[in-house]
PDB file of N, CA and C in Angstrom:
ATOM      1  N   UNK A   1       5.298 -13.424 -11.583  1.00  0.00           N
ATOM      2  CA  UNK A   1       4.127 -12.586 -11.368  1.00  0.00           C
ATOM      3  C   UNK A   1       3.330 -13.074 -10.147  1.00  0.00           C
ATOM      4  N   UNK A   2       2.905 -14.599 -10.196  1.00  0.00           N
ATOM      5  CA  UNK A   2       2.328 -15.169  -9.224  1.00  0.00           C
ATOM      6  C   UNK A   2       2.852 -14.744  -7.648  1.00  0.00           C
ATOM      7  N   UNK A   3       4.755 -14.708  -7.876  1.00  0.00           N
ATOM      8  CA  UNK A   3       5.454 -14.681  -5.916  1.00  0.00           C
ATOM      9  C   UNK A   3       5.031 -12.998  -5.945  1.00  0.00           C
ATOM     10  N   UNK A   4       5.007 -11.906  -6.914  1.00  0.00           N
ATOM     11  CA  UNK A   4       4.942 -10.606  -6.631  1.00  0.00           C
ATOM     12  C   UNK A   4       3.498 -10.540  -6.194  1.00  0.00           C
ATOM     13  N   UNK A   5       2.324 -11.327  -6.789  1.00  0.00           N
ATOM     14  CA  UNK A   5       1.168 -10.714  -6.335  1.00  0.00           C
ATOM     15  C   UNK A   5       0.780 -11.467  -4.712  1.00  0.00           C
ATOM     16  N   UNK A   6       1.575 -12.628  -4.373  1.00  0.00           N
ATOM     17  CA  UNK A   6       2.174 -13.055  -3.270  1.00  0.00           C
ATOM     18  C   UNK A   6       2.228 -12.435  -2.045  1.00  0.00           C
ATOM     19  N   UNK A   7       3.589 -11.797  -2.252  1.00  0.00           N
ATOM     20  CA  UNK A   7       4.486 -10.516  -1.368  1.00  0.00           C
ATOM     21  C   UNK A   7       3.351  -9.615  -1.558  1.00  0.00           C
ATOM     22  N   UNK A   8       2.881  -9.270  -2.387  1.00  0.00           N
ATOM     23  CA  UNK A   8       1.640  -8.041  -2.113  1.00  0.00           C
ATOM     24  C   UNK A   8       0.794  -8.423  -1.614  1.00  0.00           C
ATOM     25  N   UNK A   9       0.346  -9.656  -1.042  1.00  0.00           N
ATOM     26  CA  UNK A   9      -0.875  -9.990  -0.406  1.00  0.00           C
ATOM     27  C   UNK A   9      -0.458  -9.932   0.744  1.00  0.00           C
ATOM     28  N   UNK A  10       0.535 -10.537   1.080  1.00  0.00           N
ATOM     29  CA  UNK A  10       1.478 -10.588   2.816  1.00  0.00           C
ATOM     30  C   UNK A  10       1.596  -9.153   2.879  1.00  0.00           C
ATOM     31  N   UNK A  11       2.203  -8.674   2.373  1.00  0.00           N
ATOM     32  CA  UNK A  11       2.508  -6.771   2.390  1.00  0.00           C
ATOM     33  C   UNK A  11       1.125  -6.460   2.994  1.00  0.00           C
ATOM     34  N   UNK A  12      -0.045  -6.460   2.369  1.00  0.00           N
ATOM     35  CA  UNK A  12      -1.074  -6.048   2.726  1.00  0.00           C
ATOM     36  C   UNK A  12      -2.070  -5.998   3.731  1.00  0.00           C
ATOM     37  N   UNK A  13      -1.745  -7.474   4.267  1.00  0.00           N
ATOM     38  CA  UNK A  13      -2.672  -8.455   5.106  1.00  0.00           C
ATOM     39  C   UNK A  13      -1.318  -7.915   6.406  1.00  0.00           C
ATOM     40  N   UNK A  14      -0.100  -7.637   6.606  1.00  0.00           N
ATOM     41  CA  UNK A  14       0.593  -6.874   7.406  1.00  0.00           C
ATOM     42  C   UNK A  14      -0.221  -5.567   7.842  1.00  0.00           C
ATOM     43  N   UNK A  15       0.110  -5.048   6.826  1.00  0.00           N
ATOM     44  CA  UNK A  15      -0.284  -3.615   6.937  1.00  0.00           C
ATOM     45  C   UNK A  15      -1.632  -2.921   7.447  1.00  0.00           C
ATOM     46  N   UNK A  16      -2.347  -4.096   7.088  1.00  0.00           N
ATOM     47  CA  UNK A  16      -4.283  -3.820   7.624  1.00  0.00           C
ATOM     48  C   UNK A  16      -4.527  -4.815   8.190  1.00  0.00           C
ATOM     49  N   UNK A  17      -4.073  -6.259   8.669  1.00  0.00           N
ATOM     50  CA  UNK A  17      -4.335  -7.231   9.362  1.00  0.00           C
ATOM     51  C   UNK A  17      -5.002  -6.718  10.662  1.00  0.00           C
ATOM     52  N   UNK A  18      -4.688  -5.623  11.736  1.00  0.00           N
ATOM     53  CA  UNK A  18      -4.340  -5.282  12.672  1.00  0.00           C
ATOM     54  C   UNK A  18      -5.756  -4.340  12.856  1.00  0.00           C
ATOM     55  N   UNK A  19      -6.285  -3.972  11.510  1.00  0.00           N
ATOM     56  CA  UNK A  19      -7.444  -3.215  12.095  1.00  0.00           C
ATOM     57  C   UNK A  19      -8.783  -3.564  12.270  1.00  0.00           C
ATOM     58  N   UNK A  20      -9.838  -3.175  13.004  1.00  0.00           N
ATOM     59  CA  UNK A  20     -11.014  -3.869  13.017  1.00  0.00           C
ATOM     60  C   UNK A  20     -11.624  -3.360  12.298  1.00  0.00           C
ATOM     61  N   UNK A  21     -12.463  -4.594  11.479  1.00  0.00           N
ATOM     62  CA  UNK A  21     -13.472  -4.357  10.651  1.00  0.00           C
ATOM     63  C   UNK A  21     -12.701  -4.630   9.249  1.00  0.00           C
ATOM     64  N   UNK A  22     -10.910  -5.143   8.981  1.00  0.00           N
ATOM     65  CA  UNK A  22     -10.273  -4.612   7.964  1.00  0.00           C
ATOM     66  C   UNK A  22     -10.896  -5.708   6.532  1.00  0.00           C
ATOM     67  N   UNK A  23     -10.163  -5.099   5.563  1.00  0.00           N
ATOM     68  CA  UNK A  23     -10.882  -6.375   4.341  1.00  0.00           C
ATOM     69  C   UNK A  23      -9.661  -7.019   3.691  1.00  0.00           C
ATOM     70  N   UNK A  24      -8.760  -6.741   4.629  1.00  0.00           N
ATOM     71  CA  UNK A  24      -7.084  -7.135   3.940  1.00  0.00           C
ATOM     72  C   UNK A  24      -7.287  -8.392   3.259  1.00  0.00           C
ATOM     73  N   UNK A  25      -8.117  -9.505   3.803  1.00  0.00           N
ATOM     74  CA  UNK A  25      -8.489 -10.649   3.011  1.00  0.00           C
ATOM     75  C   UNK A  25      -9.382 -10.249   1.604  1.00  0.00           C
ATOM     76  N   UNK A  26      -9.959  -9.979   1.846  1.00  0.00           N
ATOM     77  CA  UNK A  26     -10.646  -9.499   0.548  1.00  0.00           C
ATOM     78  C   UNK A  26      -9.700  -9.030  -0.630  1.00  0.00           C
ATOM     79  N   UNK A  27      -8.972  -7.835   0.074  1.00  0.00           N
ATOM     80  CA  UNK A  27      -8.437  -7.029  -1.211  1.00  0.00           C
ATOM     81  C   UNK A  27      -6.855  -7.875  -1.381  1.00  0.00           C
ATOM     82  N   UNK A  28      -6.349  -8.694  -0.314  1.00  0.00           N
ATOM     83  CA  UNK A  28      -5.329  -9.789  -1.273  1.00  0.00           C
ATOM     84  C   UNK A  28      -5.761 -11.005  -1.841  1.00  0.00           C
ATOM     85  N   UNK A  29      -7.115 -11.403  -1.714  1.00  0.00           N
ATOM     86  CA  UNK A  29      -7.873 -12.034  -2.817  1.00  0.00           C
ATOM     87  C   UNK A  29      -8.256 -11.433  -4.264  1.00  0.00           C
ATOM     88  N   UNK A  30      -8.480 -10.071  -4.109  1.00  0.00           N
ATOM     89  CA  UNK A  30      -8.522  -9.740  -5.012  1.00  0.00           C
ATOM     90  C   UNK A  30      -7.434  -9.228  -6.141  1.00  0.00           C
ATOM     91  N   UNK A  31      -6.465  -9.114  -5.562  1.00  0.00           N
ATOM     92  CA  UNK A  31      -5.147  -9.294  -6.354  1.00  0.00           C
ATOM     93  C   UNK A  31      -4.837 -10.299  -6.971  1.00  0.00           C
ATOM     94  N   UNK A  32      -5.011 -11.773  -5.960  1.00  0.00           N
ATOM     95  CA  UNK A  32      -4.796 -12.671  -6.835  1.00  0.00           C
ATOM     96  C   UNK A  32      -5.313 -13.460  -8.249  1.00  0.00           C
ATOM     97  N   UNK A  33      -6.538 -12.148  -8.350  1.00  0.00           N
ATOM     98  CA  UNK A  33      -7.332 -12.553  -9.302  1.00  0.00           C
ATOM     99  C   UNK A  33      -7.414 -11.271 -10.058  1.00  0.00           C
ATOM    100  N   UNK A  34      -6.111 -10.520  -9.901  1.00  0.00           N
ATOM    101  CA  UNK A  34      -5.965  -8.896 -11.039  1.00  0.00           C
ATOM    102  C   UNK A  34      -5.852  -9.681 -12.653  1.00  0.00           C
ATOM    103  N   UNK A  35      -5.226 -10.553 -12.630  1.00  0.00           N
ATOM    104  CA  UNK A  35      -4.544 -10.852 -14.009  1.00  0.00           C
ATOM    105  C   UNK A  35      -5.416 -11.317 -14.968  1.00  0.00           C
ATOM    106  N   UNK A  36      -6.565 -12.694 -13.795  1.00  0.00           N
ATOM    107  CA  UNK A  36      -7.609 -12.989 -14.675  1.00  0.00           C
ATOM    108  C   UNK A  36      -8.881 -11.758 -15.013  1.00  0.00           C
ATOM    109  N   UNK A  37      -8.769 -10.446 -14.146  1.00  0.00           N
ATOM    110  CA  UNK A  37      -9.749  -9.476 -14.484  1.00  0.00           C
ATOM    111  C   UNK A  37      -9.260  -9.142 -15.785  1.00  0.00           C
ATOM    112  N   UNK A  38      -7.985  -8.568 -15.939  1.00  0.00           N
ATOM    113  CA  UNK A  38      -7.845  -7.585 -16.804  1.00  0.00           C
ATOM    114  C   UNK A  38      -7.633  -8.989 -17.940  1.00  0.00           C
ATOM    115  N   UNK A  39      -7.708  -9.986 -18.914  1.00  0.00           N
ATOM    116  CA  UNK A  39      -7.844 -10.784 -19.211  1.00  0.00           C
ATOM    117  C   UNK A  39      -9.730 -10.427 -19.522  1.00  0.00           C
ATOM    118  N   UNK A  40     -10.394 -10.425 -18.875  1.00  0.00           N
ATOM    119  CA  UNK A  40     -11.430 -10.947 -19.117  1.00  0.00           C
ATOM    120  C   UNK A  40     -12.481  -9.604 -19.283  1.00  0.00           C
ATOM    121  N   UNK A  41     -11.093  -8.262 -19.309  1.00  0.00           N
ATOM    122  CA  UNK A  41     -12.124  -7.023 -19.166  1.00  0.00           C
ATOM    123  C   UNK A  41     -11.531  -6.368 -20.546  1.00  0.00           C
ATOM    124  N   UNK A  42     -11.776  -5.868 -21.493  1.00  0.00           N
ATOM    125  CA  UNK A  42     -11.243  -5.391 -22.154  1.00  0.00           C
ATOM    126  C   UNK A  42     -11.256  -3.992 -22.348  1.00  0.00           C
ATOM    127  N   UNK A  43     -10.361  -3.173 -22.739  1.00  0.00           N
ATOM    128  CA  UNK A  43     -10.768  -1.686 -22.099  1.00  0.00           C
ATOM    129  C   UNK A  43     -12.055  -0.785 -23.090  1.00  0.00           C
ATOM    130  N   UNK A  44     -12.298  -0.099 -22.150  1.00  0.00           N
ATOM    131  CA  UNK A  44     -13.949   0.478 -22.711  1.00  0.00           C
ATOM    132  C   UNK A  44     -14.601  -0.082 -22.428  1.00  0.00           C
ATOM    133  N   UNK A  45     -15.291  -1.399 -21.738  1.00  0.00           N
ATOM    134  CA  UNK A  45     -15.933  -2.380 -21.534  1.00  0.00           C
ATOM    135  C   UNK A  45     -16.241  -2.701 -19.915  1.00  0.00           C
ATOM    136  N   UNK A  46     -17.674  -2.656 -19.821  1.00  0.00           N
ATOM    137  CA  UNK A  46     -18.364  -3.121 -18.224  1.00  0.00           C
ATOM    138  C   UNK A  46     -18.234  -4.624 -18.305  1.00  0.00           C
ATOM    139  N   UNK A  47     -17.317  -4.773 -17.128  1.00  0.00           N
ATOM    140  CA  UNK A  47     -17.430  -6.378 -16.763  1.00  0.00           C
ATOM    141  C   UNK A  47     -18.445  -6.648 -15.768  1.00  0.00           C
ATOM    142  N   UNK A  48     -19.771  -7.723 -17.270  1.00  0.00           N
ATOM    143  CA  UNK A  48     -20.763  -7.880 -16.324  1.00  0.00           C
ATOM    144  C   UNK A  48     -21.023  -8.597 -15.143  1.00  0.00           C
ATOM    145  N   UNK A  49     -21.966  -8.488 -14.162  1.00  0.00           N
ATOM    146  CA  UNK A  49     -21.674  -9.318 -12.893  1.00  0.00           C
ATOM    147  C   UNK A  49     -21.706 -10.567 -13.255  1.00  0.00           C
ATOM    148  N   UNK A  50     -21.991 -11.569 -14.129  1.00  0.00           N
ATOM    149  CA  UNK A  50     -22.392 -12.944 -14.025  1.00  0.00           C
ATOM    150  C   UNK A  50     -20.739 -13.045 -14.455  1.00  0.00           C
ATOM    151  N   UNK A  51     -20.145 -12.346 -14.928  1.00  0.00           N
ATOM    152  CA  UNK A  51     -18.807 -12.863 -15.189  1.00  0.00           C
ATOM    153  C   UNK A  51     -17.219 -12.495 -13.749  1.00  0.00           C
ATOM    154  N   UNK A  52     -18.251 -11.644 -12.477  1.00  0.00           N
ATOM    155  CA  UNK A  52     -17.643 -11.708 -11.358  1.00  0.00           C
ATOM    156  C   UNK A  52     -16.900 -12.960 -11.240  1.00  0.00           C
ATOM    157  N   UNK A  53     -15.716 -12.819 -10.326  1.00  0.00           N
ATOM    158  CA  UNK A  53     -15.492 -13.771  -9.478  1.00  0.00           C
ATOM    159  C   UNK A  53     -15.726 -13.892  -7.931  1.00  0.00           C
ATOM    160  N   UNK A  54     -15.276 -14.779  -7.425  1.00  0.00           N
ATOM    161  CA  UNK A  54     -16.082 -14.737  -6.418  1.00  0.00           C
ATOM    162  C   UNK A  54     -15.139 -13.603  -5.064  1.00  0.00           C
ATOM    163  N   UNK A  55     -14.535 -13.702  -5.626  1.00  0.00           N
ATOM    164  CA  UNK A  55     -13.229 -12.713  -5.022  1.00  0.00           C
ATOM    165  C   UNK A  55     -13.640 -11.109  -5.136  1.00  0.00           C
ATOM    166  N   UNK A  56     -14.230 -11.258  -6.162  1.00  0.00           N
ATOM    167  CA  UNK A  56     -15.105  -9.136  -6.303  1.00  0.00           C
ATOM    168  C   UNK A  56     -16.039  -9.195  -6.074  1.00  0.00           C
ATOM    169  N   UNK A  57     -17.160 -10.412  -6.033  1.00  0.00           N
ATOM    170  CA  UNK A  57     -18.129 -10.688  -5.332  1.00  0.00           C
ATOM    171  C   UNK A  57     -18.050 -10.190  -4.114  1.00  0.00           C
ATOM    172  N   UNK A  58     -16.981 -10.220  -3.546  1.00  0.00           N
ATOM    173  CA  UNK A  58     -17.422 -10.337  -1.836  1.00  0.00           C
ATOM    174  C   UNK A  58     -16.822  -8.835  -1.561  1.00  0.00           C
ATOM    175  N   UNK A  59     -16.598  -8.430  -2.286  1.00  0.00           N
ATOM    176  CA  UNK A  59     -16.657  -6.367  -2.263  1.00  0.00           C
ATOM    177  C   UNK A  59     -17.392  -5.467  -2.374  1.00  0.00           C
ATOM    178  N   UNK A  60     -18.910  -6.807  -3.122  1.00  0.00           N
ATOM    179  CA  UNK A  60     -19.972  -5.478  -3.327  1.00  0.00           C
ATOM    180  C   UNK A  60     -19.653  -4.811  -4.098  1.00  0.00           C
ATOM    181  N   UNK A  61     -19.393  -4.871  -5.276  1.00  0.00           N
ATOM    182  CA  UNK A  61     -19.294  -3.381  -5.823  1.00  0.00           C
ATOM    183  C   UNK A  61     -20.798  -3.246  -6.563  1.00  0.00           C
ATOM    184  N   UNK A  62     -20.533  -2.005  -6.749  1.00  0.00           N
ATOM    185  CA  UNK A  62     -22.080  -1.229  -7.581  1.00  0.00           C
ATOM    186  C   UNK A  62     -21.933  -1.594  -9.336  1.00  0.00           C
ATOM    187  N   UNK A  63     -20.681  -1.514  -9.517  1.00  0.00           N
ATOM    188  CA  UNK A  63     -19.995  -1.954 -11.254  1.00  0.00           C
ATOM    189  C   UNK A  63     -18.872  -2.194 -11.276  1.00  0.00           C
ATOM    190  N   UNK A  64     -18.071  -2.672 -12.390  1.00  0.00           N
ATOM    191  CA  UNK A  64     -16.905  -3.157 -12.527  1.00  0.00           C
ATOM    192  C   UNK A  64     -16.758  -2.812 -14.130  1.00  0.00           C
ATOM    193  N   UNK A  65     -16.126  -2.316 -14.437  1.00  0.00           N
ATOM    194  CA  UNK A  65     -15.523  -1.625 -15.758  1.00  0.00           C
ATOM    195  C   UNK A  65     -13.875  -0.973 -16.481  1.00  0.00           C
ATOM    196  N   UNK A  66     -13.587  -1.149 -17.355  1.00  0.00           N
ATOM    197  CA  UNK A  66     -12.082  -0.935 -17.707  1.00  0.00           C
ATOM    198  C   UNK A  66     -12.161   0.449 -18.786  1.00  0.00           C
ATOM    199  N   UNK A  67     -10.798   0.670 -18.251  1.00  0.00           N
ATOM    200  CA  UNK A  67     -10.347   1.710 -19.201  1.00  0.00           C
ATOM    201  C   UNK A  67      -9.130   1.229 -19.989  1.00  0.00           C
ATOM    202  N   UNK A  68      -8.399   1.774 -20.748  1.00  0.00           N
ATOM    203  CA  UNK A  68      -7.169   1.970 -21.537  1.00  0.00           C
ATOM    204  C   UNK A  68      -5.924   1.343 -20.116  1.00  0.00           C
ATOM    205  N   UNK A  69      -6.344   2.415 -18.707  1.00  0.00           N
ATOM    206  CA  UNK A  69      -5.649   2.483 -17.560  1.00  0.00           C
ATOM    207  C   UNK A  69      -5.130   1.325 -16.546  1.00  0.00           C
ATOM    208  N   UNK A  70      -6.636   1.155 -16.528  1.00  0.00           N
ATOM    209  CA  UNK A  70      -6.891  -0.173 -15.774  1.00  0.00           C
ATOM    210  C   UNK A  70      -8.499  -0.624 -14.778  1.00  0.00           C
ATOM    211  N   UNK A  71      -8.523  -1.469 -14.502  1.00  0.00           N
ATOM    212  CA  UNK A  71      -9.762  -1.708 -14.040  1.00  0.00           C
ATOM    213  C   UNK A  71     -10.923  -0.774 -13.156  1.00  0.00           C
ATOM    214  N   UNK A  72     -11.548  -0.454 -13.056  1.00  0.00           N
ATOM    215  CA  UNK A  72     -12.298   0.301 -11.806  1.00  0.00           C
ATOM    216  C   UNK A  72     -13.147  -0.507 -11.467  1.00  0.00           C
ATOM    217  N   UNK A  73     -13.383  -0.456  -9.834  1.00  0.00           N
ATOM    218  CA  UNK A  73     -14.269  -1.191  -8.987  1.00  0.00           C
ATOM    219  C   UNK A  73     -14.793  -0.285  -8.140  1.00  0.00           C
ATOM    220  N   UNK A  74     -16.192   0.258  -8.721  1.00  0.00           N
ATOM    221  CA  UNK A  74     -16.938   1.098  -8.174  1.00  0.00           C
ATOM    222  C   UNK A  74     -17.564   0.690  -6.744  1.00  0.00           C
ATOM    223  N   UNK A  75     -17.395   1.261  -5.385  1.00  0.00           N
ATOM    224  CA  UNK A  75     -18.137   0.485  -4.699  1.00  0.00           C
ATOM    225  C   UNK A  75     -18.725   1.707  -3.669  1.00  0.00           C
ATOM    226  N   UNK A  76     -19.407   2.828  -4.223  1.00  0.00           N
ATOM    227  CA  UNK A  76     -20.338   3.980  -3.763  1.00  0.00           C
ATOM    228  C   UNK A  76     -20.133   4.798  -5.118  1.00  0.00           C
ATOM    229  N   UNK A  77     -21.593   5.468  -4.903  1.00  0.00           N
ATOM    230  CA  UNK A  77     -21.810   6.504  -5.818  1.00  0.00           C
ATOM    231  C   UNK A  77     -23.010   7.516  -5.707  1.00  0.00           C
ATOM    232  N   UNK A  78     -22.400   8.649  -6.029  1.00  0.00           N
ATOM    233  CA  UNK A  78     -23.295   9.616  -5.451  1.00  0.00           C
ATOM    234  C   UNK A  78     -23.443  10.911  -6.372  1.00  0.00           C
ATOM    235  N   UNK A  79     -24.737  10.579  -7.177  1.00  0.00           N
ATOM    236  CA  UNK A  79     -24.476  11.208  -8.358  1.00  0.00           C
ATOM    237  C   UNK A  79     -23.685  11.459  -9.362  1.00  0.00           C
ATOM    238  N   UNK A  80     -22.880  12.284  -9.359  1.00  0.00           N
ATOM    239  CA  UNK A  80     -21.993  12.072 -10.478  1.00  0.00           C
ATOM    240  C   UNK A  80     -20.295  11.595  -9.998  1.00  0.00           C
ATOM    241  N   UNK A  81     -20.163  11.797  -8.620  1.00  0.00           N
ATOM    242  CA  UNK A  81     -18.709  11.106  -7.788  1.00  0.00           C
ATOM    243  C   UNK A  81     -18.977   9.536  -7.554  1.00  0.00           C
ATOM    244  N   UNK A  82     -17.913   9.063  -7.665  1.00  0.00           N
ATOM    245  CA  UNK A  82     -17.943   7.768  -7.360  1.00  0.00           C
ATOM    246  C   UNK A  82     -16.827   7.412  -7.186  1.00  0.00           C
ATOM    247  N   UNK A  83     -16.607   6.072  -6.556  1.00  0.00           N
ATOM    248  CA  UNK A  83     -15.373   6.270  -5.228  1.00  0.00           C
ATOM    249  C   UNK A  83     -15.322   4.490  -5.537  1.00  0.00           C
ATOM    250  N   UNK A  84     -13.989   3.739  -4.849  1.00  0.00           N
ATOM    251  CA  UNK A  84     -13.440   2.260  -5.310  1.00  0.00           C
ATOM    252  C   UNK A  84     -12.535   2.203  -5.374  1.00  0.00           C
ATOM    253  N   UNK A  85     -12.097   0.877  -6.101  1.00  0.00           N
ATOM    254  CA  UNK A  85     -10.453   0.677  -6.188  1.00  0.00           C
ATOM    255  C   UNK A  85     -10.321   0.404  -7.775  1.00  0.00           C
ATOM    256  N   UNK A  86      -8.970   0.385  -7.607  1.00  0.00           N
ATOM    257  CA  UNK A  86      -8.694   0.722  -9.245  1.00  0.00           C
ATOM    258  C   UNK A  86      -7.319  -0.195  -9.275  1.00  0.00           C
ATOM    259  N   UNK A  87      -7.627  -1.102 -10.067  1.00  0.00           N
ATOM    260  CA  UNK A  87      -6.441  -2.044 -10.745  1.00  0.00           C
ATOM    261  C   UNK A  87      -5.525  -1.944 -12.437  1.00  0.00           C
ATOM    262  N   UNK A  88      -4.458  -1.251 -11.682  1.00  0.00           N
ATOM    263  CA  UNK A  88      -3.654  -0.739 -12.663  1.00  0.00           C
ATOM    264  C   UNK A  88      -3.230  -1.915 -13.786  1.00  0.00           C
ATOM    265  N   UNK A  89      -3.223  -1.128 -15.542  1.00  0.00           N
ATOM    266  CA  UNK A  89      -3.093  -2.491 -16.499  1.00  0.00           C
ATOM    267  C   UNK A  89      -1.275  -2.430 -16.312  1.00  0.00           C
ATOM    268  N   UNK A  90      -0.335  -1.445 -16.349  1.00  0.00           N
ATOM    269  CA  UNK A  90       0.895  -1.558 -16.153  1.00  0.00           C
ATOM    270  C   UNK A  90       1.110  -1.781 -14.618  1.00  0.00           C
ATOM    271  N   UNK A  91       2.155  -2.304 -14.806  1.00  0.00           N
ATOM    272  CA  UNK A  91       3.216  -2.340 -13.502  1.00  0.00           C
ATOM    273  C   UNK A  91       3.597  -0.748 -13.183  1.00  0.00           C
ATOM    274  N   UNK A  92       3.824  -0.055 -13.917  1.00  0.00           N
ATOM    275  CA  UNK A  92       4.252   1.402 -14.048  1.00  0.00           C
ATOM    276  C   UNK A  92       3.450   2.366 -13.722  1.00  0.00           C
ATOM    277  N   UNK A  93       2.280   2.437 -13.601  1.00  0.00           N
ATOM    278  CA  UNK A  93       1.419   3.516 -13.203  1.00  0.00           C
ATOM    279  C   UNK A  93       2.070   4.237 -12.608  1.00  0.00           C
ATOM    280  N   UNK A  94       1.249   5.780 -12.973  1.00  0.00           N
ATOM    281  CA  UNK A  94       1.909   6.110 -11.354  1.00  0.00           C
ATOM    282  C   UNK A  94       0.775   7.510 -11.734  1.00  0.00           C
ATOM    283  N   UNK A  95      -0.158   7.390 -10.555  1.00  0.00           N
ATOM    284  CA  UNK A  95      -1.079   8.474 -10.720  1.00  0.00           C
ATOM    285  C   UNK A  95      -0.640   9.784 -10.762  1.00  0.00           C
ATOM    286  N   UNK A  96      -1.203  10.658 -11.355  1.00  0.00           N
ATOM    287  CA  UNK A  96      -0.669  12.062 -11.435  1.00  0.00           C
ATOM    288  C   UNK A  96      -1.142  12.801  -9.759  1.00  0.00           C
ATOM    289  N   UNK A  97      -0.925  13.912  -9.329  1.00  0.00           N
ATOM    290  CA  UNK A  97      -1.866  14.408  -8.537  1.00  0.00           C
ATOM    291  C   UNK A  97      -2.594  15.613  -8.918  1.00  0.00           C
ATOM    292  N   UNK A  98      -3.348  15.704  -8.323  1.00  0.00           N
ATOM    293  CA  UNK A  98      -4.404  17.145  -8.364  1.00  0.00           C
ATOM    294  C   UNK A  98      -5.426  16.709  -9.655  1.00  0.00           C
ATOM    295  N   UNK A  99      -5.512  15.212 -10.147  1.00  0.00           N
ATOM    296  CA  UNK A  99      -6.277  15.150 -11.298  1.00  0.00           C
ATOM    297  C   UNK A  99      -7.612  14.906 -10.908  1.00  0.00           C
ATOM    298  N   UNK A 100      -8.166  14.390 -11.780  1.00  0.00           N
ATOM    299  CA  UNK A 100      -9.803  13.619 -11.631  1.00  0.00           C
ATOM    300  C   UNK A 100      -9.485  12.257 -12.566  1.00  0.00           C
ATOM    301  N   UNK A 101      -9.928  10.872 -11.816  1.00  0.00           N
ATOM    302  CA  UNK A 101      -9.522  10.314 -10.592  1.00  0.00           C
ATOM    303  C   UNK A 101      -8.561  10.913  -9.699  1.00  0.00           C
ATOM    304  N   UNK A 102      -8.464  11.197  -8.271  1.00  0.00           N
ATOM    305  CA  UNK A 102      -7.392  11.171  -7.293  1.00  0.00           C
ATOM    306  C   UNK A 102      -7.073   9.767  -7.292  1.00  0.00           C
ATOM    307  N   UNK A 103      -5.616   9.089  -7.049  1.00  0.00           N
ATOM    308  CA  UNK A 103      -5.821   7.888  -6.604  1.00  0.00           C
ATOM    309  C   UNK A 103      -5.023   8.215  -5.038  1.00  0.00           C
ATOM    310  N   UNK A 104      -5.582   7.243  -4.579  1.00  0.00           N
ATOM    311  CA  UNK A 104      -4.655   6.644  -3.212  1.00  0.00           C
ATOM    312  C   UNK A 104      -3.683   5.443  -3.308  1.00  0.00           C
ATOM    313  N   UNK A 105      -2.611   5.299  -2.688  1.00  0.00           N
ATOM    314  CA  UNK A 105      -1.893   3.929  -2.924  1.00  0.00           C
ATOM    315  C   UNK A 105      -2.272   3.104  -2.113  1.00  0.00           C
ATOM    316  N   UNK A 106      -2.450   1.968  -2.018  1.00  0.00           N
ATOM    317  CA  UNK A 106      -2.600   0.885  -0.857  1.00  0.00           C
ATOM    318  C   UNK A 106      -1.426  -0.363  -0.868  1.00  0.00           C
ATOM    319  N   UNK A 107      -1.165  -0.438  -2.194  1.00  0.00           N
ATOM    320  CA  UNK A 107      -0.176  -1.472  -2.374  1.00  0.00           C
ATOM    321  C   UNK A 107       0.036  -1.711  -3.451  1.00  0.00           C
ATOM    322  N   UNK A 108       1.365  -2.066  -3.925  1.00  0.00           N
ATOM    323  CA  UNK A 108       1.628  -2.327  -5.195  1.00  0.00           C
ATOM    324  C   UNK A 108       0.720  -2.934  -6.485  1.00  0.00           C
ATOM    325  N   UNK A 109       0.056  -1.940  -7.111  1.00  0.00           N
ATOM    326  CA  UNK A 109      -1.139  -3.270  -7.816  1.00  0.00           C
ATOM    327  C   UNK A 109      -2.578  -3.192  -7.404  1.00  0.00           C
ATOM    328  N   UNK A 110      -2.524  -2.064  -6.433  1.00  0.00           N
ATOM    329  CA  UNK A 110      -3.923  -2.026  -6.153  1.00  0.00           C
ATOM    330  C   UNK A 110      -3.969  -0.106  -5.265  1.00  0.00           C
ATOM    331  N   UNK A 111      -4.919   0.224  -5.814  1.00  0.00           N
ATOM    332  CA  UNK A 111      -5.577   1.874  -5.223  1.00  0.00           C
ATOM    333  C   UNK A 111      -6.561   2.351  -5.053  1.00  0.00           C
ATOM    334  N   UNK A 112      -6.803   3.024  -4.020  1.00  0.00           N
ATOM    335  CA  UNK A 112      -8.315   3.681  -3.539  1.00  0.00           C
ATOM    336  C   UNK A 112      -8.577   4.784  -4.872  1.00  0.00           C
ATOM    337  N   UNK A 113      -9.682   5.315  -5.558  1.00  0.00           N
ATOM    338  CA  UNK A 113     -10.026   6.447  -6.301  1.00  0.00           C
ATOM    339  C   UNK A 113     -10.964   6.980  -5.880  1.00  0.00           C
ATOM    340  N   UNK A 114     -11.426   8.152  -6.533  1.00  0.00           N
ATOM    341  CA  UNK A 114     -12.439   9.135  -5.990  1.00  0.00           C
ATOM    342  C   UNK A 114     -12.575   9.767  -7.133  1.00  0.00           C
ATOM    343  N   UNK A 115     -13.730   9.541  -8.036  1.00  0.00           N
ATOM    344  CA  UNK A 115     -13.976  10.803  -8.887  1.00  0.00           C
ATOM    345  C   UNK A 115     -15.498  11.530  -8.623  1.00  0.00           C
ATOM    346  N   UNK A 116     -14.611  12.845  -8.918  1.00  0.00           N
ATOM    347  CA  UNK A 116     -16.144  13.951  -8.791  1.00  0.00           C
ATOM    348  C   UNK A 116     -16.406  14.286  -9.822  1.00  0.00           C
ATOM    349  N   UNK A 117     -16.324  13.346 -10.683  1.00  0.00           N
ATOM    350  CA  UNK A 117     -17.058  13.718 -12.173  1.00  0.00           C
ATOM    351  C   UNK A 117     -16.834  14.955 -12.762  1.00  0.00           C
TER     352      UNK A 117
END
């Protein structure tokens, strides 16, 4: 689990290394710390900030909360849409399209969302 979330950090830090302003460090830090989230989030449940790490710390988010699905990391919101990344509890996900969440892929283990409530 540890070499896959690995290769997904190199995968990532490839793929967005290159742009300015990018957070490729951020978000393959934050992979390496998917396992202890979902561990410490249980689903239905807001993971409160004092129990952040310092790795979602540095994303800013507005909240951090689980579903059945997998994690959400809210980081804008605008009335009833709200937008983040979303850490899948299976290996298997695989978002539907045309739903509410949309997801985006970014990398194995990690996705942009958008819900308009």
């Amino acid at each position: 689990m540890t070499r896959t979330l690995a290769i997904a950090a190199v995968l990532l830090l490839m793929l967005t290394g290159c742009l300015a302003g990018s957070r490729a460090h951020e978000l393959a830090a934050l992979l390496e710390v998917a396992p202890e989230l979902m561990r410490a989030t249980p689903a239905e449940a807001e993971l409160p900030l004092d129990r952040w790490p310092a790795e979602l710390k540095a994303l800013e988010p507005k909240r951090v909360y689980a579903t059945q699905d997998g994690i959400y990391i809210v980081t804008s919101t605008f009335f009833v849409e709200e937008k983040g990344l979303f850490l899948p509890r299976s290996p298997a996900f695989v978002p539907g399209t045309g739903n509410d969440p949309e997801f985006g892929f970014i990398v194995d283990g990690l996705y942009s969302y958008e819900l308009e409530g």
